[in-house]
PDB file of N, CA and C in Angstrom:
ATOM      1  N   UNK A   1       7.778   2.144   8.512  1.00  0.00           N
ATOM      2  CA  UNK A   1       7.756   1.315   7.336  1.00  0.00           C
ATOM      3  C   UNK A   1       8.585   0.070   7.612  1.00  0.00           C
ATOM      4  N   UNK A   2       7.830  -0.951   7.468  1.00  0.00           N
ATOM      5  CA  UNK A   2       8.884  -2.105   7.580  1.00  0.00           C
ATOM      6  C   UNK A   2      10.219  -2.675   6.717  1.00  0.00           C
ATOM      7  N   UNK A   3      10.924  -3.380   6.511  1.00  0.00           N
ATOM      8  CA  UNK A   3      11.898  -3.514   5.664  1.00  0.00           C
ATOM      9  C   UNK A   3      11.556  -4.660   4.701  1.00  0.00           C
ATOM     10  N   UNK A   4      11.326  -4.657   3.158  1.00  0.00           N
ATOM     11  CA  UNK A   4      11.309  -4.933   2.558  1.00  0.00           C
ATOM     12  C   UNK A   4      11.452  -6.572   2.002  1.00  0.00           C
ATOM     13  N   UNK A   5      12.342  -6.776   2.902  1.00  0.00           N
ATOM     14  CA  UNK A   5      13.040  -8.320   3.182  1.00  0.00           C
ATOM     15  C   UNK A   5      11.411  -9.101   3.463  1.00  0.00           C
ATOM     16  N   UNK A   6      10.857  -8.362   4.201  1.00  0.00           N
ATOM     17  CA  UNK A   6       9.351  -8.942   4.596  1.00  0.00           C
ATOM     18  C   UNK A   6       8.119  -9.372   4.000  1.00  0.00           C
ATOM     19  N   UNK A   7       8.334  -8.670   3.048  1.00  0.00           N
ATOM     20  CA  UNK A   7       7.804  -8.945   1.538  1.00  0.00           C
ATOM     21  C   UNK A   7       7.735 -10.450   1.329  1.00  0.00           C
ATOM     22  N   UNK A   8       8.540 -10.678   1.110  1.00  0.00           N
ATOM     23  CA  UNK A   8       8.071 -12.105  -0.032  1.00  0.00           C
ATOM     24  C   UNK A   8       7.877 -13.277   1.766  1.00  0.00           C
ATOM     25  N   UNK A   9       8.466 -13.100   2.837  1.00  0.00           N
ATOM     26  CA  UNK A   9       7.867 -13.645   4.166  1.00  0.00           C
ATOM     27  C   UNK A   9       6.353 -14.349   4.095  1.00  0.00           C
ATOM     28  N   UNK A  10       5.246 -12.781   3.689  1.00  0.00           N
ATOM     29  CA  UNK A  10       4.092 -12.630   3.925  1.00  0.00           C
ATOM     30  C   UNK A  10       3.278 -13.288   3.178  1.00  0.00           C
ATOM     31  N   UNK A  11       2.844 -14.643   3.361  1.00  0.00           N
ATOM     32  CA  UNK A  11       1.722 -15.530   3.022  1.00  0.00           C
ATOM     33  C   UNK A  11       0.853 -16.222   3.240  1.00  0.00           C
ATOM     34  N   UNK A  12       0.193 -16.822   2.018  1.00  0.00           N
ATOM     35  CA  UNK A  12      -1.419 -17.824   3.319  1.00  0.00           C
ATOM     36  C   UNK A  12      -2.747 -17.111   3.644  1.00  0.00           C
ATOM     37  N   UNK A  13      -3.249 -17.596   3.995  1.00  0.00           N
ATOM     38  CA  UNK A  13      -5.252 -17.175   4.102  1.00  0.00           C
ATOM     39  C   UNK A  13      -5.125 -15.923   4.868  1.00  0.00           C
ATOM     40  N   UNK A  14      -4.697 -15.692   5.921  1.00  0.00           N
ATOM     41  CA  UNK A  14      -4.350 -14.535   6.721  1.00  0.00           C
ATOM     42  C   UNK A  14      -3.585 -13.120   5.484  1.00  0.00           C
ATOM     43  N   UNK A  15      -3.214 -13.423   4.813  1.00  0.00           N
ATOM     44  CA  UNK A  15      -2.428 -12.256   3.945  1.00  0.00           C
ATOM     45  C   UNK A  15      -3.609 -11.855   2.919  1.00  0.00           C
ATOM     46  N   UNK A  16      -4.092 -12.834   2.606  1.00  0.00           N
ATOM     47  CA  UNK A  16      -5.201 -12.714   1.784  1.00  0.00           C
ATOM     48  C   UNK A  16      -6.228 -12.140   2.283  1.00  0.00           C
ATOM     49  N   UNK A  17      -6.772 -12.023   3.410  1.00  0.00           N
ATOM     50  CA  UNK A  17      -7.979 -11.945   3.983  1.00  0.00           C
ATOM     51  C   UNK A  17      -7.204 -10.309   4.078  1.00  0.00           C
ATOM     52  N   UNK A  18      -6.136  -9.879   4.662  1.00  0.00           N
ATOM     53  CA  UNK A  18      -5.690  -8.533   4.633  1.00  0.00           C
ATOM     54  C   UNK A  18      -5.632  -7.984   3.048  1.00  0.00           C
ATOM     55  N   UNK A  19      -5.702  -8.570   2.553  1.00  0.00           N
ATOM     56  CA  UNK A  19      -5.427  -7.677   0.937  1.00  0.00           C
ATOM     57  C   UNK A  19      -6.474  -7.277   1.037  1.00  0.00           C
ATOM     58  N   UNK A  20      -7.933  -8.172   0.820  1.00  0.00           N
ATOM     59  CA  UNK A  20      -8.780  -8.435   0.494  1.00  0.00           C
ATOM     60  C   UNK A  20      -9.441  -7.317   1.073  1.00  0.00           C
ATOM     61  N   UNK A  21      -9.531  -6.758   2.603  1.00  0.00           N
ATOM     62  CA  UNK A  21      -9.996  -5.805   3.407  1.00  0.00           C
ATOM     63  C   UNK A  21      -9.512  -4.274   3.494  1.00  0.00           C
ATOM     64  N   UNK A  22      -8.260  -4.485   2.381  1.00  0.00           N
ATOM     65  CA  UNK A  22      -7.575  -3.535   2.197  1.00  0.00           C
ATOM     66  C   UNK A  22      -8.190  -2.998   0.789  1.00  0.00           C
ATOM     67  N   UNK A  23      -8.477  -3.331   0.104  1.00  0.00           N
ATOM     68  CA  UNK A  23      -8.875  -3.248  -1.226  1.00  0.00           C
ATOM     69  C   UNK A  23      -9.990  -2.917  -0.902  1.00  0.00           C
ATOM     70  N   UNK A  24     -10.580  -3.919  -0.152  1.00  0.00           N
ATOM     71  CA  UNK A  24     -12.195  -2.640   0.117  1.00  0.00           C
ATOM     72  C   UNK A  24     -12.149  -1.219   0.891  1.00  0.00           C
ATOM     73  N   UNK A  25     -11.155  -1.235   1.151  1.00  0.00           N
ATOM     74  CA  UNK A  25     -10.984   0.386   1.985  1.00  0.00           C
ATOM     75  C   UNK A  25     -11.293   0.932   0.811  1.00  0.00           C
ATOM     76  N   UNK A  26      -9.808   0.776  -0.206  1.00  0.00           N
ATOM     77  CA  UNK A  26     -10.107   1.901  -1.248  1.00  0.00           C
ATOM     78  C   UNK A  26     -10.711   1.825  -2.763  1.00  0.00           C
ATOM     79  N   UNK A  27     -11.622   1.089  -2.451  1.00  0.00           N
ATOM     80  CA  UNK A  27     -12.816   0.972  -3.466  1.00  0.00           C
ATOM     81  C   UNK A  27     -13.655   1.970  -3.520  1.00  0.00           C
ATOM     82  N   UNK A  28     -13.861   2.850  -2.758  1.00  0.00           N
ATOM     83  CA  UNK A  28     -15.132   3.665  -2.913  1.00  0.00           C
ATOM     84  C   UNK A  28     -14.160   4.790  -3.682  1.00  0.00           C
ATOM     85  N   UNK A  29     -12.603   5.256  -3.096  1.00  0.00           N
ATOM     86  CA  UNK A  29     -12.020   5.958  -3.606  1.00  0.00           C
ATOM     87  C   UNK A  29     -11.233   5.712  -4.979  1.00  0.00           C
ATOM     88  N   UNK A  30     -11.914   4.813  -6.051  1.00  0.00           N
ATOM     89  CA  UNK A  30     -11.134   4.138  -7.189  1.00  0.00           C
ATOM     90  C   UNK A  30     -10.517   5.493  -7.974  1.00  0.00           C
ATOM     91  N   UNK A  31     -11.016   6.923  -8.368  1.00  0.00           N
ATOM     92  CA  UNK A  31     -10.866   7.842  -8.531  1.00  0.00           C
ATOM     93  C   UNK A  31      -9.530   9.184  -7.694  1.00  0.00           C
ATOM     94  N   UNK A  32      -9.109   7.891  -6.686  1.00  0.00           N
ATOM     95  CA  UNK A  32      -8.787   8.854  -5.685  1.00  0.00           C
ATOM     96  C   UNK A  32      -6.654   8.271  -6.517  1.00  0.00           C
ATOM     97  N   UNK A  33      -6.118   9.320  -6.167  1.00  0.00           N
ATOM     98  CA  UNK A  33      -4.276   8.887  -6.681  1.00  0.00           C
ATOM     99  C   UNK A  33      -4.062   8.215  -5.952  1.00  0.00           C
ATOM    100  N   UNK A  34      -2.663   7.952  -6.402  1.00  0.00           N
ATOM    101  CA  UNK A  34      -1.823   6.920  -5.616  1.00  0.00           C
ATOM    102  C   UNK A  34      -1.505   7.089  -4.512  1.00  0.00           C
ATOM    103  N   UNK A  35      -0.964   8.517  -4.158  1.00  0.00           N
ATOM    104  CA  UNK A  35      -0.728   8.861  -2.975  1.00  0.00           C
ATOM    105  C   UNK A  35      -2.068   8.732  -1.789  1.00  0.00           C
ATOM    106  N   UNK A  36      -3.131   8.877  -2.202  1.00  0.00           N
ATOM    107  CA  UNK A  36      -4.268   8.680  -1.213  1.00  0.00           C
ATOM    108  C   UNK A  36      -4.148   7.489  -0.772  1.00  0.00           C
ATOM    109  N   UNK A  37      -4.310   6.616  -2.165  1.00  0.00           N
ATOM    110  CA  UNK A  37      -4.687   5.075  -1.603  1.00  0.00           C
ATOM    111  C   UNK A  37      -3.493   4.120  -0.779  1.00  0.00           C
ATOM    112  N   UNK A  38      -1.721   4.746  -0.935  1.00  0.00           N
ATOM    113  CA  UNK A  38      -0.660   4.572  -0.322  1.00  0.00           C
ATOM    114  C   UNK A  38      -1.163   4.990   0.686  1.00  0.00           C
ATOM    115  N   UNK A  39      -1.916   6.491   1.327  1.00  0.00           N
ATOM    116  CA  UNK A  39      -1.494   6.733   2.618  1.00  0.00           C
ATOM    117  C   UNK A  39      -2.720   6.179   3.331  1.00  0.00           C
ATOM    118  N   UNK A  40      -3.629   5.378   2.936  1.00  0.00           N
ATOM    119  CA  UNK A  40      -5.069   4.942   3.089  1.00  0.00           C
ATOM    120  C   UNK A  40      -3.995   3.415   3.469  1.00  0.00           C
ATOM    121  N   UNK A  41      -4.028   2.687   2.857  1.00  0.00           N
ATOM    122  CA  UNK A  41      -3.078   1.588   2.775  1.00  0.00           C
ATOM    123  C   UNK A  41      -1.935   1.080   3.602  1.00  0.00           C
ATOM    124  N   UNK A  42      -1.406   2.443   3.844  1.00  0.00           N
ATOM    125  CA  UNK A  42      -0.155   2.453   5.098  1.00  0.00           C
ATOM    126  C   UNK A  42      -0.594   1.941   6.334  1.00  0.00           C
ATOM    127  N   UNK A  43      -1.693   2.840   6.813  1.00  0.00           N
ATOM    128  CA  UNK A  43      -2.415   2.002   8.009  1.00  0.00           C
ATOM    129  C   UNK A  43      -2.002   0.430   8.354  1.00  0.00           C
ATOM    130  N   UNK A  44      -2.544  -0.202   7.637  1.00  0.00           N
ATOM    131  CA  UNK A  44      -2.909  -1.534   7.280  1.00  0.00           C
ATOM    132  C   UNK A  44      -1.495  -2.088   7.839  1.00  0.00           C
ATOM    133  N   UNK A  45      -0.068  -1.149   7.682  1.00  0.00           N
ATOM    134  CA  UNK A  45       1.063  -2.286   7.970  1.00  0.00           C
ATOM    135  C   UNK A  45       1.472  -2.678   6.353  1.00  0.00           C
ATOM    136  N   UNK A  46       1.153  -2.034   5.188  1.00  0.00           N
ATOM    137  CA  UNK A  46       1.088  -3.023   4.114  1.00  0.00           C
ATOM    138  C   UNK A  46       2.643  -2.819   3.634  1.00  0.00           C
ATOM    139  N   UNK A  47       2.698  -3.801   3.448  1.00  0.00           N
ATOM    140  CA  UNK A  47       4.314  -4.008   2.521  1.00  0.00           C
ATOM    141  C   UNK A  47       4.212  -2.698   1.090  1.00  0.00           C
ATOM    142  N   UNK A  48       5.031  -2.569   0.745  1.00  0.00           N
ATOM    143  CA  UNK A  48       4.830  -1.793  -1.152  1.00  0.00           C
ATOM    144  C   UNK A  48       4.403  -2.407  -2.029  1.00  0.00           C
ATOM    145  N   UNK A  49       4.740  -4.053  -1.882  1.00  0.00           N
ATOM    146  CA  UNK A  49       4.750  -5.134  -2.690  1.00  0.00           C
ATOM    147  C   UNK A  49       2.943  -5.339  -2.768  1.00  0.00           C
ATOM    148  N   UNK A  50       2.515  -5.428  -1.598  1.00  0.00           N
ATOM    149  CA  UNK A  50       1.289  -5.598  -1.257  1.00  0.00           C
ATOM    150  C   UNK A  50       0.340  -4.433  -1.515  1.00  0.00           C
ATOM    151  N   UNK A  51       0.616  -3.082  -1.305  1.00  0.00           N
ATOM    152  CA  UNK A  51      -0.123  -2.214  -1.898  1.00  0.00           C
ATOM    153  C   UNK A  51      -0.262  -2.243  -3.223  1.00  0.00           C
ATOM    154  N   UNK A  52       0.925  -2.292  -4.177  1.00  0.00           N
ATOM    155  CA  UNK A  52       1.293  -2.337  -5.916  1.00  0.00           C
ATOM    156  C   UNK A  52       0.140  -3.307  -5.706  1.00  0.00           C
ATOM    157  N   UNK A  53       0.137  -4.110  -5.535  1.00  0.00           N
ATOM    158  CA  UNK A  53      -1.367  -5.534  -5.576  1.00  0.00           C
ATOM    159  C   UNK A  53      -2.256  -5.038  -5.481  1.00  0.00           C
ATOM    160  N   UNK A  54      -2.720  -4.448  -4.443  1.00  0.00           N
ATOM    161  CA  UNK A  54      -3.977  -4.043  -4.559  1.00  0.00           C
ATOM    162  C   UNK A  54      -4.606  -2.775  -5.352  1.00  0.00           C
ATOM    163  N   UNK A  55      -3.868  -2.196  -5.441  1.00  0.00           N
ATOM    164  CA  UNK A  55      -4.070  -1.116  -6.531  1.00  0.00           C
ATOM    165  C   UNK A  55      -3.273  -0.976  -7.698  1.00  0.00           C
ATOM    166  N   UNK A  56      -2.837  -1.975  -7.995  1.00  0.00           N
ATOM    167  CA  UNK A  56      -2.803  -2.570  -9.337  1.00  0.00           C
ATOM    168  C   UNK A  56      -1.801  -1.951 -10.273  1.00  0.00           C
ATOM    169  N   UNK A  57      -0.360  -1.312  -9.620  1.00  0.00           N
ATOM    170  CA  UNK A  57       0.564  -0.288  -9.908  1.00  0.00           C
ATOM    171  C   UNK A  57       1.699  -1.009  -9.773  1.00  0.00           C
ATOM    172  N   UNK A  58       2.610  -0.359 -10.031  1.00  0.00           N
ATOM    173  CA  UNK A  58       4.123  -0.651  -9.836  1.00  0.00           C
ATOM    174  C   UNK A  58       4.620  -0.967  -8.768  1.00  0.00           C
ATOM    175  N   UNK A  59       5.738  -1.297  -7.852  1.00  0.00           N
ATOM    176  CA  UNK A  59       6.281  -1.265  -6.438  1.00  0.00           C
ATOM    177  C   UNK A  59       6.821   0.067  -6.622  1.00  0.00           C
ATOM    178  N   UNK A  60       7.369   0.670  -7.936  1.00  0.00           N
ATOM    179  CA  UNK A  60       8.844   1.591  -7.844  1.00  0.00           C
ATOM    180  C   UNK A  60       7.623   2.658  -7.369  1.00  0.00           C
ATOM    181  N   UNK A  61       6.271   2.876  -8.282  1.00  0.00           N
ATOM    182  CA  UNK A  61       5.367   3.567  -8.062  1.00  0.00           C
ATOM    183  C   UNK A  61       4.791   4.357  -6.713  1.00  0.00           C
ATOM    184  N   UNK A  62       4.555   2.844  -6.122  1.00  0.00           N
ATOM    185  CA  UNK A  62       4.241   3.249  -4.321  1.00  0.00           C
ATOM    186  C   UNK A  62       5.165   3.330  -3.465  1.00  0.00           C
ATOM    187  N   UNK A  63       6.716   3.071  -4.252  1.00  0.00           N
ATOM    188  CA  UNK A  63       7.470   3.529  -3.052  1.00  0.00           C
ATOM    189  C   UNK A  63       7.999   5.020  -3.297  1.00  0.00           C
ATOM    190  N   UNK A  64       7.340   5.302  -4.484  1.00  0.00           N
ATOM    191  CA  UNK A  64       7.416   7.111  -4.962  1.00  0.00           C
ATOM    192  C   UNK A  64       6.588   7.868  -3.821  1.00  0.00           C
ATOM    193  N   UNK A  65       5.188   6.831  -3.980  1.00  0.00           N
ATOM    194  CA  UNK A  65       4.396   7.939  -3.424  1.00  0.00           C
ATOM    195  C   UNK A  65       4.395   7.720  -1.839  1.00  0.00           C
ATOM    196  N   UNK A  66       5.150   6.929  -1.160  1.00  0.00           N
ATOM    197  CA  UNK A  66       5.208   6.733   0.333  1.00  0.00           C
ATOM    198  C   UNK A  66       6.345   8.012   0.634  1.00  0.00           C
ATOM    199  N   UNK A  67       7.473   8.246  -0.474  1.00  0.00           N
ATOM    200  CA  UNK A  67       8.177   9.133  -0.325  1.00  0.00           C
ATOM    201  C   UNK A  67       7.650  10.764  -0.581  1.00  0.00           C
ATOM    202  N   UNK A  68       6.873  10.924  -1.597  1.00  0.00           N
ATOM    203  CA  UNK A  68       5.850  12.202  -1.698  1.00  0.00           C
ATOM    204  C   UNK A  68       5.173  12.535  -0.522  1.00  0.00           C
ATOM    205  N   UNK A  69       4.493  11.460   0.309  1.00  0.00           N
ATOM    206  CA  UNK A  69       4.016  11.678   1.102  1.00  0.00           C
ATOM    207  C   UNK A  69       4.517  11.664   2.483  1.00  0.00           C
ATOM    208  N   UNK A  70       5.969  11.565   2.611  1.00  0.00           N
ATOM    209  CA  UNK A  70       6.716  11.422   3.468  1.00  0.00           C
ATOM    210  C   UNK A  70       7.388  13.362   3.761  1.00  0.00           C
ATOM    211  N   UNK A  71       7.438  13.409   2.368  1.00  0.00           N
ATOM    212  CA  UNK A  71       8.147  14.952   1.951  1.00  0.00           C
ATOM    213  C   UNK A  71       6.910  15.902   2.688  1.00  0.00           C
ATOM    214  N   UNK A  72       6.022  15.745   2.279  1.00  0.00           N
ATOM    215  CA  UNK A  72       4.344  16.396   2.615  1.00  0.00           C
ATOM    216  C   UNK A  72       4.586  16.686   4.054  1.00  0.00           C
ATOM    217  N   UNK A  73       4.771  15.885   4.729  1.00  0.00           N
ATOM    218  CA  UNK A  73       4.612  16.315   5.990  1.00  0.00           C
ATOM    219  C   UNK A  73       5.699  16.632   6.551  1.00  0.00           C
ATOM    220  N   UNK A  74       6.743  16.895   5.724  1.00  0.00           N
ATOM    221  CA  UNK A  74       7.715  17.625   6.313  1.00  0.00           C
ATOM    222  C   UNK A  74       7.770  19.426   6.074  1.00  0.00           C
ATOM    223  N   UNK A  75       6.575  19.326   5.341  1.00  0.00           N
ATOM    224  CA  UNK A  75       7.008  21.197   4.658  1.00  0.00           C
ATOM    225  C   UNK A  75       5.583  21.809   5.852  1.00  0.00           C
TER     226      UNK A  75
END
C-alpha cells in the first residue's frame, strides 16, 4: 500500500484515464461490497482516495475494508 501523502500528488489525463479503467473493472460487479471492489481496485496501485472515487464511498470506508481484507488473509 502506498503512503497516503501520494494522494493529493496524483493528477492530469493519465490519473483520469486510470480511474476511468478502474471503474470499468467494477462495473459489471455494481452489486458486489466494498471489500470486493477494494480488493478488485488494489491491483490497480489505487490510492484510498482514488478508490472512495470510484466507488463512490468514504476514504475512512475503504481504508476499513483494505484492513478487513488484510485481517482475511491472515486467519
Amino acid at each position: 500500500m502506498k503512503p497516503e501523502s501520494n494522494d493529493a500528488n496524483r493528477k492530469g489525463p493519465l490519473d483520469s484515464v486510470r480511474l476511468m479503467l478502474a471503474y470499468l473493472c467494477i462495473v459489471p460487479d455494481r452489486e458486489a461490497s466494498l471489500e470486493t471492489k477494494v480488493g478488485i481496485l488494489a491491483r490497480f496501485d489505487l490510492s484510498n482516495i482514488e478508490i472512495a472515487r470510484v466507488c463512490g464511498s468514504k476514504v475512512q470506508s475503504v481504508k476499513n475494508a483494505r484492513h478487513s481484507l488484510k485481517e482475511g488473509t491472515r486467519n
